[in-house]
Protein backbone atom coordinates (compact mmCIF):
# COMPACT_ATOMS: atom_id res chain seq x y z
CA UNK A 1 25.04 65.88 -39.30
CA UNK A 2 23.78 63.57 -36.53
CA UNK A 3 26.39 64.73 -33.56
CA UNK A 4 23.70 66.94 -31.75
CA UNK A 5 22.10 63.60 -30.62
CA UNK A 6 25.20 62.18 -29.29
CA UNK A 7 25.38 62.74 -25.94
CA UNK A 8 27.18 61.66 -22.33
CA UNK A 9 25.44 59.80 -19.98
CA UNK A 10 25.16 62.37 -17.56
CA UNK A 11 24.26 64.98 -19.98
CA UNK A 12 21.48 62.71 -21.41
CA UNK A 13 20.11 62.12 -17.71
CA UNK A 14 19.46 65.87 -17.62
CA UNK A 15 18.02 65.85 -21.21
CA UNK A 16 16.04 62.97 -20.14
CA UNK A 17 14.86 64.42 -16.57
CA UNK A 18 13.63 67.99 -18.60
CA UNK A 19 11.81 65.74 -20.81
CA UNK A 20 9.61 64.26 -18.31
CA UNK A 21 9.27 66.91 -16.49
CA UNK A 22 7.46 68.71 -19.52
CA UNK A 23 4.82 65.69 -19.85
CA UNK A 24 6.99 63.62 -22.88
CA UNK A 25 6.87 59.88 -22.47
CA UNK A 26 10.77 58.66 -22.71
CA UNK A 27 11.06 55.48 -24.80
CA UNK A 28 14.34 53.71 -23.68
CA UNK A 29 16.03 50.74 -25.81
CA UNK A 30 19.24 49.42 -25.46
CA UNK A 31 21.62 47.37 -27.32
CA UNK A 32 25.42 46.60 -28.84
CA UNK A 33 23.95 47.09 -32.49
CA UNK A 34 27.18 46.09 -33.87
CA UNK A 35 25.71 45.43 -37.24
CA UNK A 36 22.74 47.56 -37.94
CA UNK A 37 19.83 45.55 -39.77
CA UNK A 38 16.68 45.60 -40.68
CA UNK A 39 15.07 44.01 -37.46
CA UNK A 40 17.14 46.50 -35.59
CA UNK A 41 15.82 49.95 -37.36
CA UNK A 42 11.70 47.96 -37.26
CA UNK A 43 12.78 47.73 -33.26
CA UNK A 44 13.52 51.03 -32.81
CA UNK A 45 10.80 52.69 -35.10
CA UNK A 46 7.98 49.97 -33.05
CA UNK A 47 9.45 51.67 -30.28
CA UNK A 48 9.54 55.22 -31.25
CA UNK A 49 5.48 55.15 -31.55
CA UNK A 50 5.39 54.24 -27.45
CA UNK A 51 6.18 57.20 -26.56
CA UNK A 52 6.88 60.59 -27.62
CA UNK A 53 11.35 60.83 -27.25
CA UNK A 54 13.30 57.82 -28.38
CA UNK A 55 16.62 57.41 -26.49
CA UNK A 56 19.24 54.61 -27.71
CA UNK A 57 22.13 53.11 -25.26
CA UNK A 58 24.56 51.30 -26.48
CA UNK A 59 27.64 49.07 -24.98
CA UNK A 60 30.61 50.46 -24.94
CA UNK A 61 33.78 48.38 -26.49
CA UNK A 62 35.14 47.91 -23.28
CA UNK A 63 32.16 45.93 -22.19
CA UNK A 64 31.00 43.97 -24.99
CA UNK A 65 30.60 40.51 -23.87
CA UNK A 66 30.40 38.71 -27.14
CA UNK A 67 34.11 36.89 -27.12
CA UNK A 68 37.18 37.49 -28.97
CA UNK A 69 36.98 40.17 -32.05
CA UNK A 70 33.68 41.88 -31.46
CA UNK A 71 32.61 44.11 -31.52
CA UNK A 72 33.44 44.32 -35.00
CA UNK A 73 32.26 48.11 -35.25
CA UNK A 74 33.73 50.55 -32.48
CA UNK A 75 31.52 52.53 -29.79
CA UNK A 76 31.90 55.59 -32.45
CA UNK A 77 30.63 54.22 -35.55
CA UNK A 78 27.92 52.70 -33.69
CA UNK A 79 26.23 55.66 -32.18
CA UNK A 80 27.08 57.30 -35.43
CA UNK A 81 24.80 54.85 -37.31
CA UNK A 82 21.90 55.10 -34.20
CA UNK A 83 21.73 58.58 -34.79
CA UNK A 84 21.45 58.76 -38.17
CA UNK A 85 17.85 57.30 -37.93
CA UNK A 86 15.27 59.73 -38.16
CA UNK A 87 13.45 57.64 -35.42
CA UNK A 88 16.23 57.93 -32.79
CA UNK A 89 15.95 60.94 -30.89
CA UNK A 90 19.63 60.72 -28.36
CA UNK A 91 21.64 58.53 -28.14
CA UNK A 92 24.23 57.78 -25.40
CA UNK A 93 27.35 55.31 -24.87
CA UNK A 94 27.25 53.16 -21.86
CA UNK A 95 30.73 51.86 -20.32
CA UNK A 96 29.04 48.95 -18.70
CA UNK A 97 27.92 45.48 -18.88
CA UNK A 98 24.49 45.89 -18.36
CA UNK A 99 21.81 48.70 -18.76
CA UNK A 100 21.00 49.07 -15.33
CA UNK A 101 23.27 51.92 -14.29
CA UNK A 102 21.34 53.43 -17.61
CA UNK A 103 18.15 52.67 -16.25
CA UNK A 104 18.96 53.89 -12.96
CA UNK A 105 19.90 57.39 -14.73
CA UNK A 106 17.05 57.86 -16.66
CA UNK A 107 14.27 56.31 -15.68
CA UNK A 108 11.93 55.53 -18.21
CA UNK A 109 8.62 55.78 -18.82
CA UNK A 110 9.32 52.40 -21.18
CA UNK A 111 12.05 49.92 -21.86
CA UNK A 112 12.03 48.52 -25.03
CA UNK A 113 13.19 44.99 -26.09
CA UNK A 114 13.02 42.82 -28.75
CA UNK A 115 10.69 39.61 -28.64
CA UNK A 116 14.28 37.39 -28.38
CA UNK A 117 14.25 38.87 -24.92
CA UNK A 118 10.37 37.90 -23.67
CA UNK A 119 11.65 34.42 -22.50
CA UNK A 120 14.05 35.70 -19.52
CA UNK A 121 14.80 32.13 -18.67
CA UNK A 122 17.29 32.12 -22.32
CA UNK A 123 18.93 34.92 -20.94
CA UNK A 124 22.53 33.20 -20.33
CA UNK A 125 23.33 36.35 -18.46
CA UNK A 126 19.99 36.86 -16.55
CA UNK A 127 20.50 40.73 -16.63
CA UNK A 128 17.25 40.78 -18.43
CA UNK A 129 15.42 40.28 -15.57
CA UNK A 130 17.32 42.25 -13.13
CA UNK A 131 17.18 45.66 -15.70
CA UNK A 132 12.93 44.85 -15.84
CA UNK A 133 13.14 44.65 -11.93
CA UNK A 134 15.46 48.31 -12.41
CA UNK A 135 12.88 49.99 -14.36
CA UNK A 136 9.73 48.86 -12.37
CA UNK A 137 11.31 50.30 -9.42
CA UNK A 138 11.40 54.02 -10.92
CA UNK A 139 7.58 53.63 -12.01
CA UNK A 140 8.48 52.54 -15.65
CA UNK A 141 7.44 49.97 -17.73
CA UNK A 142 8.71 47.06 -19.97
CA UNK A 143 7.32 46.23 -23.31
CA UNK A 144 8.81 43.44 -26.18
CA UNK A 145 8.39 44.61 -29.63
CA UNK A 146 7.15 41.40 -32.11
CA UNK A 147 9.22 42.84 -35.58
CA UNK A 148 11.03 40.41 -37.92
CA UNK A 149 14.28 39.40 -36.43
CA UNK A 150 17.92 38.77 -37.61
CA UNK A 151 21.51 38.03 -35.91
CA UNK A 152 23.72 40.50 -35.97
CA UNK A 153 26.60 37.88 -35.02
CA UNK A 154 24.99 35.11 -37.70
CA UNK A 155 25.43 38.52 -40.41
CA UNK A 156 28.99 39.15 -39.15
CA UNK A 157 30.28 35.63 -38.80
CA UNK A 158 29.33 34.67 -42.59
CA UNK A 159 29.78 37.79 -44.13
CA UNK A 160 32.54 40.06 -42.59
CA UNK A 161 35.02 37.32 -42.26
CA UNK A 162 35.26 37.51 -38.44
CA UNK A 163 36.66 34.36 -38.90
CA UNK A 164 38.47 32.09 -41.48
CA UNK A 165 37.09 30.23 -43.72
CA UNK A 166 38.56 27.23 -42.53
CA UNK A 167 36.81 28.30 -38.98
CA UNK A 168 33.51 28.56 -40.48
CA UNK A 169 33.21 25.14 -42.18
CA UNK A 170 34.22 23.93 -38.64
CA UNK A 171 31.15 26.39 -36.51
CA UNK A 172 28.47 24.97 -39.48
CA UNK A 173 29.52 21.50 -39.27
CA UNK A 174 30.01 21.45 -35.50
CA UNK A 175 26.52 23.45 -34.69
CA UNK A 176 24.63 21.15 -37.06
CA UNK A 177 25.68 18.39 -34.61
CA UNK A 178 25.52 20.23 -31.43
CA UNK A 179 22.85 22.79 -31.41
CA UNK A 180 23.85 25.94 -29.01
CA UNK A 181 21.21 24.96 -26.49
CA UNK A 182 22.37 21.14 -26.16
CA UNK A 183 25.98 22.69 -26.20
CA UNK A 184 25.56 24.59 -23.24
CA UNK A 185 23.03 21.81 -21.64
CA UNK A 186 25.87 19.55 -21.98
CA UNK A 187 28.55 21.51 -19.94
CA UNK A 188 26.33 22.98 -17.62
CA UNK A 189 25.57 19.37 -16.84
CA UNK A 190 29.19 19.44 -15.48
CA UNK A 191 27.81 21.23 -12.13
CA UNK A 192 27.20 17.59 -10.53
CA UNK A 193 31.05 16.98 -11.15
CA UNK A 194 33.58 16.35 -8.04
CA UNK A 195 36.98 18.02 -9.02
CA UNK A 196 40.41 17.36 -7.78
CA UNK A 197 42.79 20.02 -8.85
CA UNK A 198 46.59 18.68 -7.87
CA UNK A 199 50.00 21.02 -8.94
CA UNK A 200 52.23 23.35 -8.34
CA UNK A 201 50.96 26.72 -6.70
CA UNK A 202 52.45 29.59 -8.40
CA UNK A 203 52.46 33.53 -7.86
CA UNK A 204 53.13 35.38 -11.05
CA UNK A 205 54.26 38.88 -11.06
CA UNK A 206 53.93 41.34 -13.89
CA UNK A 207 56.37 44.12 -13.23
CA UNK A 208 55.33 46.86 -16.20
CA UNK A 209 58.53 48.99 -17.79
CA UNK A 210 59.07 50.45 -20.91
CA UNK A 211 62.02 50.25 -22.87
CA UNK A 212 65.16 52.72 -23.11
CA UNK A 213 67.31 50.45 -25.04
CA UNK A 214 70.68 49.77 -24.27
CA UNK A 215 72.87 50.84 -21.86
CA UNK A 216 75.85 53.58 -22.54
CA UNK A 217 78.31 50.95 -22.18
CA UNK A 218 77.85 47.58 -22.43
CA UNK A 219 75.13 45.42 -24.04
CA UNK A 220 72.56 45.56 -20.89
CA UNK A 221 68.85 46.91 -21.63
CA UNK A 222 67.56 49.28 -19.69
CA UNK A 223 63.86 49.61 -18.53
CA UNK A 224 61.62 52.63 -16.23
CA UNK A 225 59.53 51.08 -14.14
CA UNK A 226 56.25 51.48 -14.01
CA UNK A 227 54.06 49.50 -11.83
CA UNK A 228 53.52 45.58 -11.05
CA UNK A 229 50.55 43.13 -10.45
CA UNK A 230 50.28 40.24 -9.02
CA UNK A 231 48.48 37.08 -9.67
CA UNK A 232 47.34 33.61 -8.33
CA UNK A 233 48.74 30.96 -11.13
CA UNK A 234 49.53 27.29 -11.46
CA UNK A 235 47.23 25.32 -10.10
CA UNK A 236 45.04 27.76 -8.25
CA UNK A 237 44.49 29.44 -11.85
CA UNK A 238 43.42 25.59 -13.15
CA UNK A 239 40.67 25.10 -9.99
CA UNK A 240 39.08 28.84 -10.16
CA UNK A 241 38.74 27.49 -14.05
CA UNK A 242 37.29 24.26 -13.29
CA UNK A 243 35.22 25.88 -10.58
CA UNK A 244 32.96 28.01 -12.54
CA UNK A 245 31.48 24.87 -14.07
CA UNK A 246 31.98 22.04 -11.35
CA UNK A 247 30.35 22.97 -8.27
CA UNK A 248 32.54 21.03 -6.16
CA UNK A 249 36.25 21.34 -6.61
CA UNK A 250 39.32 20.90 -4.59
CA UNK A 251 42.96 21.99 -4.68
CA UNK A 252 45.25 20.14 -3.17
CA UNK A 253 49.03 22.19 -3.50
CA UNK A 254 51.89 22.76 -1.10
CA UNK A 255 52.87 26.40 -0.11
CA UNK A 256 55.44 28.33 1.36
CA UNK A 257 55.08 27.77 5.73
CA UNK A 258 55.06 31.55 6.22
CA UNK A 259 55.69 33.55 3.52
CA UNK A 260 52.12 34.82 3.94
CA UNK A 261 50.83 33.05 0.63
CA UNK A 262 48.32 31.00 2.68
CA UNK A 263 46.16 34.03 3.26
CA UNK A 264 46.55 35.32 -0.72
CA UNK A 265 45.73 31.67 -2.35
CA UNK A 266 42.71 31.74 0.21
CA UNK A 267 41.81 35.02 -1.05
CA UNK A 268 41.93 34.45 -4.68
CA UNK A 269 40.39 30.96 -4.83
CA UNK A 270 36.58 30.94 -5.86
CA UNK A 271 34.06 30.57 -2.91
CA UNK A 272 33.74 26.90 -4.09
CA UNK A 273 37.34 25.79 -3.99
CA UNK A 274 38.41 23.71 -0.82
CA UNK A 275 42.33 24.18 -0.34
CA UNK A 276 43.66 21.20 0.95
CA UNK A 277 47.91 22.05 1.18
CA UNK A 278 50.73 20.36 2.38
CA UNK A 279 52.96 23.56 4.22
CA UNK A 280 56.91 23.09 3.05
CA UNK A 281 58.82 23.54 5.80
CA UNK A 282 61.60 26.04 5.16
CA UNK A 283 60.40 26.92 1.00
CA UNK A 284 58.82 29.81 -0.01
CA UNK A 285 56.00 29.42 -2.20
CA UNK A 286 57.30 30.24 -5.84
CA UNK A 287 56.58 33.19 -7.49
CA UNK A 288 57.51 33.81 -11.16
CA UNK A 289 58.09 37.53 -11.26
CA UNK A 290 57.86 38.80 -15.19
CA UNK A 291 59.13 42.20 -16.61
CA UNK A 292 56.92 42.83 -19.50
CA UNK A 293 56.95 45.89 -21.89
CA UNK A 294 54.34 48.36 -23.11
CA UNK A 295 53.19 45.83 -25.59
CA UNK A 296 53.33 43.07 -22.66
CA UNK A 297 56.14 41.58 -24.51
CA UNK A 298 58.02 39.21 -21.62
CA UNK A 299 61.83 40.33 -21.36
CA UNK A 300 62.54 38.48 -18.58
CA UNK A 301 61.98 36.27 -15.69
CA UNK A 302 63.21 35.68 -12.34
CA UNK A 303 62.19 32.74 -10.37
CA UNK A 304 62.06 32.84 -6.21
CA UNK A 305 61.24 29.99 -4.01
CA UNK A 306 59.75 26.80 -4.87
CA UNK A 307 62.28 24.46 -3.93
CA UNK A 308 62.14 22.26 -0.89
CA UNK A 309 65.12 20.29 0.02
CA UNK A 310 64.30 17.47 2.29
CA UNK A 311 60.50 16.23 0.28
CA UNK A 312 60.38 12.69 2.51
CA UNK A 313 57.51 14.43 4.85
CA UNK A 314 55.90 16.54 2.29
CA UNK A 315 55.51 13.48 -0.12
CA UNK A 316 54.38 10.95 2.77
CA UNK A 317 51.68 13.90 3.66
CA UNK A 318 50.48 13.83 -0.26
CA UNK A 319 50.49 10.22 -0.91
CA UNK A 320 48.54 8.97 2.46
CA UNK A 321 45.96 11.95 1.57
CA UNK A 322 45.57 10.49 -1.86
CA UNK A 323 44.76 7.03 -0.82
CA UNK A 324 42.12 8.48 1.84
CA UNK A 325 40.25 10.67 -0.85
CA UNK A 326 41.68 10.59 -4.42
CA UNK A 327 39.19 7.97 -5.27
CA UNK A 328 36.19 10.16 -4.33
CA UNK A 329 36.31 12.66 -7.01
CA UNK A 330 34.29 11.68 -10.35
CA UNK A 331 37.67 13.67 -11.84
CA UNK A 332 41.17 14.24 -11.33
CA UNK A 333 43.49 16.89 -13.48
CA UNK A 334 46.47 17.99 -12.85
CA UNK A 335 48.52 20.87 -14.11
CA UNK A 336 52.11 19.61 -13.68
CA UNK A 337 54.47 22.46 -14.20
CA UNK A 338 57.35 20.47 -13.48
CA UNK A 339 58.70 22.86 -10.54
CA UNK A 340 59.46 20.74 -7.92
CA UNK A 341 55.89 19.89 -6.19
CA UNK A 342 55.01 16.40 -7.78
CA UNK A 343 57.89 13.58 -7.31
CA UNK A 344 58.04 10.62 -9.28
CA UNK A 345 56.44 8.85 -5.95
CA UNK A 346 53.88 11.08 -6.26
CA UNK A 347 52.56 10.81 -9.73
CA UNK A 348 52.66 7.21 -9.45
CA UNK A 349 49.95 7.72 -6.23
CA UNK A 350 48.24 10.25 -8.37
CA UNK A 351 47.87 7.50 -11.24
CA UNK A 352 47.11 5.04 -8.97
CA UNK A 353 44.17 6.49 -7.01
CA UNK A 354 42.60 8.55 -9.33
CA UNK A 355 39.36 6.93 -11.22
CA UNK A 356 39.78 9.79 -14.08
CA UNK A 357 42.94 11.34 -14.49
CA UNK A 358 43.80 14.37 -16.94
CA UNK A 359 47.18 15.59 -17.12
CA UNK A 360 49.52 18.34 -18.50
CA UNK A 361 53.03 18.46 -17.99
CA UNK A 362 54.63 21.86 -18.62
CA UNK A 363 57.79 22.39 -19.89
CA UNK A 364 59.57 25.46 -18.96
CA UNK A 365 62.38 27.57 -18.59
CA UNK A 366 63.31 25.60 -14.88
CA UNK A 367 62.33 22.02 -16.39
CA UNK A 368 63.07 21.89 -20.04
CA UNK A 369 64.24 18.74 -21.41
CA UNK A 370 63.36 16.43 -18.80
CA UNK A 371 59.93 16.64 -17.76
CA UNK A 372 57.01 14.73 -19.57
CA UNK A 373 54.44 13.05 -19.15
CA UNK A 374 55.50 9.67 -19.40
CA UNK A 375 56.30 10.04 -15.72
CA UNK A 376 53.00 9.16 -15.33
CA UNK A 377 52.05 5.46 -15.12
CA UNK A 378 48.56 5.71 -16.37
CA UNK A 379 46.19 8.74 -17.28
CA UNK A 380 42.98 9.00 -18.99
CA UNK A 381 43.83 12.28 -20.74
CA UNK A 382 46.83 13.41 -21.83
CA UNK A 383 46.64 17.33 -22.71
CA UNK A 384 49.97 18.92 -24.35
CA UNK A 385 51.15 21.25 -26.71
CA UNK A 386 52.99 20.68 -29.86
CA UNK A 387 56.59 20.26 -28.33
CA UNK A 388 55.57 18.46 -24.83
CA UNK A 389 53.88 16.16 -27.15
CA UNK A 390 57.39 15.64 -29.13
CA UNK A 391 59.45 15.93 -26.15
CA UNK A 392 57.22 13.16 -24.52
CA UNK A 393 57.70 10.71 -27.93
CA UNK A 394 61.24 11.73 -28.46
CA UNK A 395 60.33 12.33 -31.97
CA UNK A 396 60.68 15.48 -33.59
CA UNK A 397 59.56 14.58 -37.48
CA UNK A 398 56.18 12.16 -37.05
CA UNK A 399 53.00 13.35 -37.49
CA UNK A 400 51.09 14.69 -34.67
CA UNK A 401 48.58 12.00 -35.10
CA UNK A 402 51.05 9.74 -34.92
CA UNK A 403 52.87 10.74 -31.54
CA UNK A 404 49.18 10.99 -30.14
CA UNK A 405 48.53 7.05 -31.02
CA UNK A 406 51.91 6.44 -29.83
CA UNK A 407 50.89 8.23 -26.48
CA UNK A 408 47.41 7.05 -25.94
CA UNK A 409 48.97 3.03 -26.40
CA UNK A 410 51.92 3.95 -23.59
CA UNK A 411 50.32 5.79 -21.33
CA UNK A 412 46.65 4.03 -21.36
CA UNK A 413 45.23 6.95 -22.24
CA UNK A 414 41.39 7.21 -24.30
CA UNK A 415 42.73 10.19 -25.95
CA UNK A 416 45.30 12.94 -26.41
CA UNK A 417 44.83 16.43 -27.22
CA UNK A 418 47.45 18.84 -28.81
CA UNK A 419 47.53 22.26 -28.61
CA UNK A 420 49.38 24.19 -31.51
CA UNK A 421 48.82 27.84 -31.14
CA UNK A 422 46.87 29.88 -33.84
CA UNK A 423 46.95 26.41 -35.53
CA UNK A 424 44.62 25.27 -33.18
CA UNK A 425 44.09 22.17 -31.42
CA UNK A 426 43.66 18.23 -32.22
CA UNK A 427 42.65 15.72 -30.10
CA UNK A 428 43.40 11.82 -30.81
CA UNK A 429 41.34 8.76 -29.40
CA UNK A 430 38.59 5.87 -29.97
CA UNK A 431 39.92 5.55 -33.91
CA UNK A 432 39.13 8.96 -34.89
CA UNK A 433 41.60 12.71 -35.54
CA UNK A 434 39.31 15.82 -34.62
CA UNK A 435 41.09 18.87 -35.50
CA UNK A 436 39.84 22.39 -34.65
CA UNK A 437 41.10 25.85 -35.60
CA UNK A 438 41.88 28.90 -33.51
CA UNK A 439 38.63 30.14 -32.31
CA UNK A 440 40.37 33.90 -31.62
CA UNK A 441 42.30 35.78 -33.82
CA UNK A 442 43.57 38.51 -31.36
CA UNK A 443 45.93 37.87 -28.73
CA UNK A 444 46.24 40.12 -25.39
CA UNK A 445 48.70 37.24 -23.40
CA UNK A 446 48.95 33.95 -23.49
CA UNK A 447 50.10 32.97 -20.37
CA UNK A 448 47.40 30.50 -18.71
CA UNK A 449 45.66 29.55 -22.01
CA UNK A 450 46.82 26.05 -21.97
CA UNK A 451 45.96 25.67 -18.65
CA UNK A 452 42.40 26.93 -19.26
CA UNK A 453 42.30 24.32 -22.36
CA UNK A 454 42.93 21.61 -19.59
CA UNK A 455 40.59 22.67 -17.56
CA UNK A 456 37.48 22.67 -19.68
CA UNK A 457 38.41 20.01 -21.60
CA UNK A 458 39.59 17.86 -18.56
CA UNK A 459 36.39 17.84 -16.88
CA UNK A 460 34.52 17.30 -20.30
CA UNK A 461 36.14 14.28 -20.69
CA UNK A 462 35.83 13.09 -17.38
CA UNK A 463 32.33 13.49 -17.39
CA UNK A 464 32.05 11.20 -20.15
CA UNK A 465 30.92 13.61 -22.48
CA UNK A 466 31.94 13.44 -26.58
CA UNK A 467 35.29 14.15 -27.40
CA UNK A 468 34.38 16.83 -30.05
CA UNK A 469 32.69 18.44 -27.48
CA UNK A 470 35.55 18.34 -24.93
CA UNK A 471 37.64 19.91 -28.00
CA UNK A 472 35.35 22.49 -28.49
CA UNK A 473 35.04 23.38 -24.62
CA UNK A 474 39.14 23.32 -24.35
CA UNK A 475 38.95 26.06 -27.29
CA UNK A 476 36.39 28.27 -26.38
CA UNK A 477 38.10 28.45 -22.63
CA UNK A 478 41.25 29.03 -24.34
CA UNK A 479 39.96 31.92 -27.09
CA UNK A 480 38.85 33.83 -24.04
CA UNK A 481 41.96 32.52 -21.88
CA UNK A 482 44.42 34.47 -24.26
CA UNK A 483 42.28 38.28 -23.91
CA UNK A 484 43.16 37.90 -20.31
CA UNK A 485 46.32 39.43 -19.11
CA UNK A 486 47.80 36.74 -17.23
CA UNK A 487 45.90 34.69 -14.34
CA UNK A 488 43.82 38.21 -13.54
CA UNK A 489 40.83 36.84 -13.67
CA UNK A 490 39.46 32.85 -14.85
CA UNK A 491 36.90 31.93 -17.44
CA UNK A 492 33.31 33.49 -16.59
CA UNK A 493 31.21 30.92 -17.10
CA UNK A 494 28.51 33.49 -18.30
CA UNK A 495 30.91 34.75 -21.21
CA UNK A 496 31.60 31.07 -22.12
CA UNK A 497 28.18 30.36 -23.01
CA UNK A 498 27.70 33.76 -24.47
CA UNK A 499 30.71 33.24 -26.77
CA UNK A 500 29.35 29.77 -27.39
CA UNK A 501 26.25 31.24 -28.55
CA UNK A 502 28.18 33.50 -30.67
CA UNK A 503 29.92 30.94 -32.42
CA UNK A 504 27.26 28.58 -33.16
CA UNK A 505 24.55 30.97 -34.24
């Protein structure tokens, strides 16, 4: 039995601290060692003969950083499997990103990596170089072993069907064309990118109950309360997207005159995100409060606010900032939920002014039926999902390729993508279908994932970059869009890449 080496973090720091204090020489390595292989257990025995103790850390679940299904083994197993090796001496679980907190705890006499890790510049995280700055500072040192190496997440995507087959015909084919490093060249290439962000500012609210069931007489459910959140959504979820890859970005939104949401959008926007807003007069900003249950099922929805009667100053304010400074942005998208912000007036200024234009229109519970995209005059992109699309074509039985064509001729548009759920995605332009399957099989929410499908694949193709890629950028935002309760937080850039990397390995 291997439990004796198990051991809490803070426990381990005074195992650790009673170790050096005796003379030992602490070896520390840490990992997620999801799948343990060969190169792993030639790692840790390389290290075990630095010193005299070998300790192992490992990631907790929580905090594994490797995109949607991993890790494939729990916390549990793992450190089960560490401490089975004669080599490993304790072993601890870490509920953090990084190692540092680790490093901090026990200090050292030697962290051990492996020789993937010498090059700190390919660290997409760059937490290699702050945990070697962490260990210098108690006295330690840093050494890179130079064993045979494998991928865990090349093992687990080919052989423990992390995803479908269909999925991995797609990753081989797609990385053979786009090799991980001139994937991520290519969007971080997007940094040089002027952003305008135009739409609807919304404030969702989750109110959390769980269910008693019906009521003692009538039909009515009945919930117990439990606690709410609140969240910045619409458009100001879109431009925090957009601005972890663009490094310029503007929103330009109306809001409530004093309902306090100036100070809240302000607050949630990302340091890079210029607010530009029209204030309605007598509206209140809208907020979309939600009553979810335990399983964040949606039961239902009250709208507040929103709605501005008299628009004749609100539009003139939009439309005479548009022709001053739509035409300076390299990029235009807008998320159009259809709740009252953009005017027919206004779209056609939005088409007119805009030298890229990518565009969603949202149909919804306050909009369904009558708003689509061919409101628009013109736009570049046209980004929908599977019944917009339909809506927009009044045409419920043709092909999706065929509404998309139909589309792209009407609208002027160089392509059309399609969202369809666990189906995937498809995007139609220049002569050519690309289709692309659901790059996540598990689901937390999936409120905001078409809006972070826009976003990355909005600014893709208004940089001018391939469409596949733009496809593949839209579904990699999404896939981590949908483990996100809500609008709580947008895409990390730094998980993007990662999950990029753990795709196309």
């Amino acid at each position: 039995m291997t439990e004796h080496k198990i051991h809490g973090l803070d426990d381990l720091a005074a195992i650790v601290a009673g170790l050096k204090q005796s003379g030992k020489r602490v070896v520390l390595c840490h990992g997620t060692f999801d799948l343990m292989h060969t190169g792993h257990i030639r790692h840790l025995q390389s290290a075990r003969k630095l010193g005299d103790v070998l300790v192992v850390t490992l990631t907790g679940d929580a905090f594994v950083r490797k995109g949607p299904g991993r890790p494939v083994f729990g916390e549990g197993l793992r450190a089960e499997n560490l401490a089975a090796l004669a080599c490993v001496d304790h072993v601890a679980i870490n509920q953090d990103v990084t190692a540092i907190n680790v490093i901090h705890a026990l200090q050292p006499t030697l962290y051990v990596k492996g020789s993937d890790y010498v090059d700190a510049a390919g660290d997409l995280t760059g937490n290699i170089a702050r945990e070697v700055a962490a260990v210098r500072e108690h006295g330690g040192d840093v050494h890179f072993t130079d064993e045979i190496t494998f991928s865990s997440t090349n093992l687990l995507n080919t052989h423990f069907d992390v995803f479908s087959p269909a999925a991995r015909a797609y990753l081989s084919d797609f990385g053979l064309r786009y090799p991980v490093e001139q994937f991520i060249a290519s969007i971080r290439s997007l940094q040089s990118q002027r952003v305008l962000v135009i739409g609807d500012a919304i404030i969702d609210e989750y109110h959390y109950v769980s269910t008693l069931g019906q009521t003692g007489k009538g039909n009515t459910l009945a919930v117990r309360y439990g606690s709410e959140e609140r969240f910045a959504g619409g458009a100001i979820a879109v431009a925090n997207h957009v601005a972890g890859f663009c490094s310029e970005v503007t929103l330009l939104t109306a809001l409530g005159k004093s309902d306090g949401s100036l100070s809240y959008v302000r607050e949630k926007l990302r340091a890079n995100v210029d607010l530009q807003h029209a204030a309605f007069p007598t509206a209140q900003t809208l907020i979309k409060r939600r009553f979810v249950d335990q399983d964040l099922q949606r039961l239902f929805e009250v709208y507040y606010g929103g709605v501005e009667a008299e628009r004749s100053e609100l539009d003139h304010q939009l439309c005479n900032w548009l022709a001053r400074h739509c035409a300076d942005y390299d990029c235009v998208i807008v998320p159009d939920f259809g709740n009252g912000l953009i005017t027919r007036e206004l779209a056609a200024a939005i088409s007119a002014n805009a030298r890229f234009l990518a565009v969603n229109t949202q149909i919804n519970s306050g909009n369904r039926g009558y708003h689509v995209i061919t409101r628009y005059p013109h736009a570049d992109f046209l980004c929908l999902n599977e019944p917009e699309a339909r809506l927009a074509a009044h045409d419920r039985q043709s092909s999706l390729e065929v509404i998309a064509a139909e589309l792209n001729q009407r609208m002027g548009a160089a392509a059309t993508a399609i969202t369809r759920g666990v189906q995937g995605a498809m995007l139609v332009g220049g002569g050519e279908v690309l289709t692309i399957p659901a790059l996540s099989s598990k689901v937390v929410d999936r409120i905001g994932a078409g809006d972070a499908f826009l976003s990355l694949a909005g600014i893709c193709m208004g940089a001018g970059l391939p469409s596949d890629v733009a496809l593949f950028a839209g579904s990699i935002s999404a896939a981590l869009d949908v483990q996100i309760v809500c609008n709580r937080e947008p895409v990390d850039p730094v998980l993007f890449f990662k999950y990029a990397s753990t795709l196309l390995k």
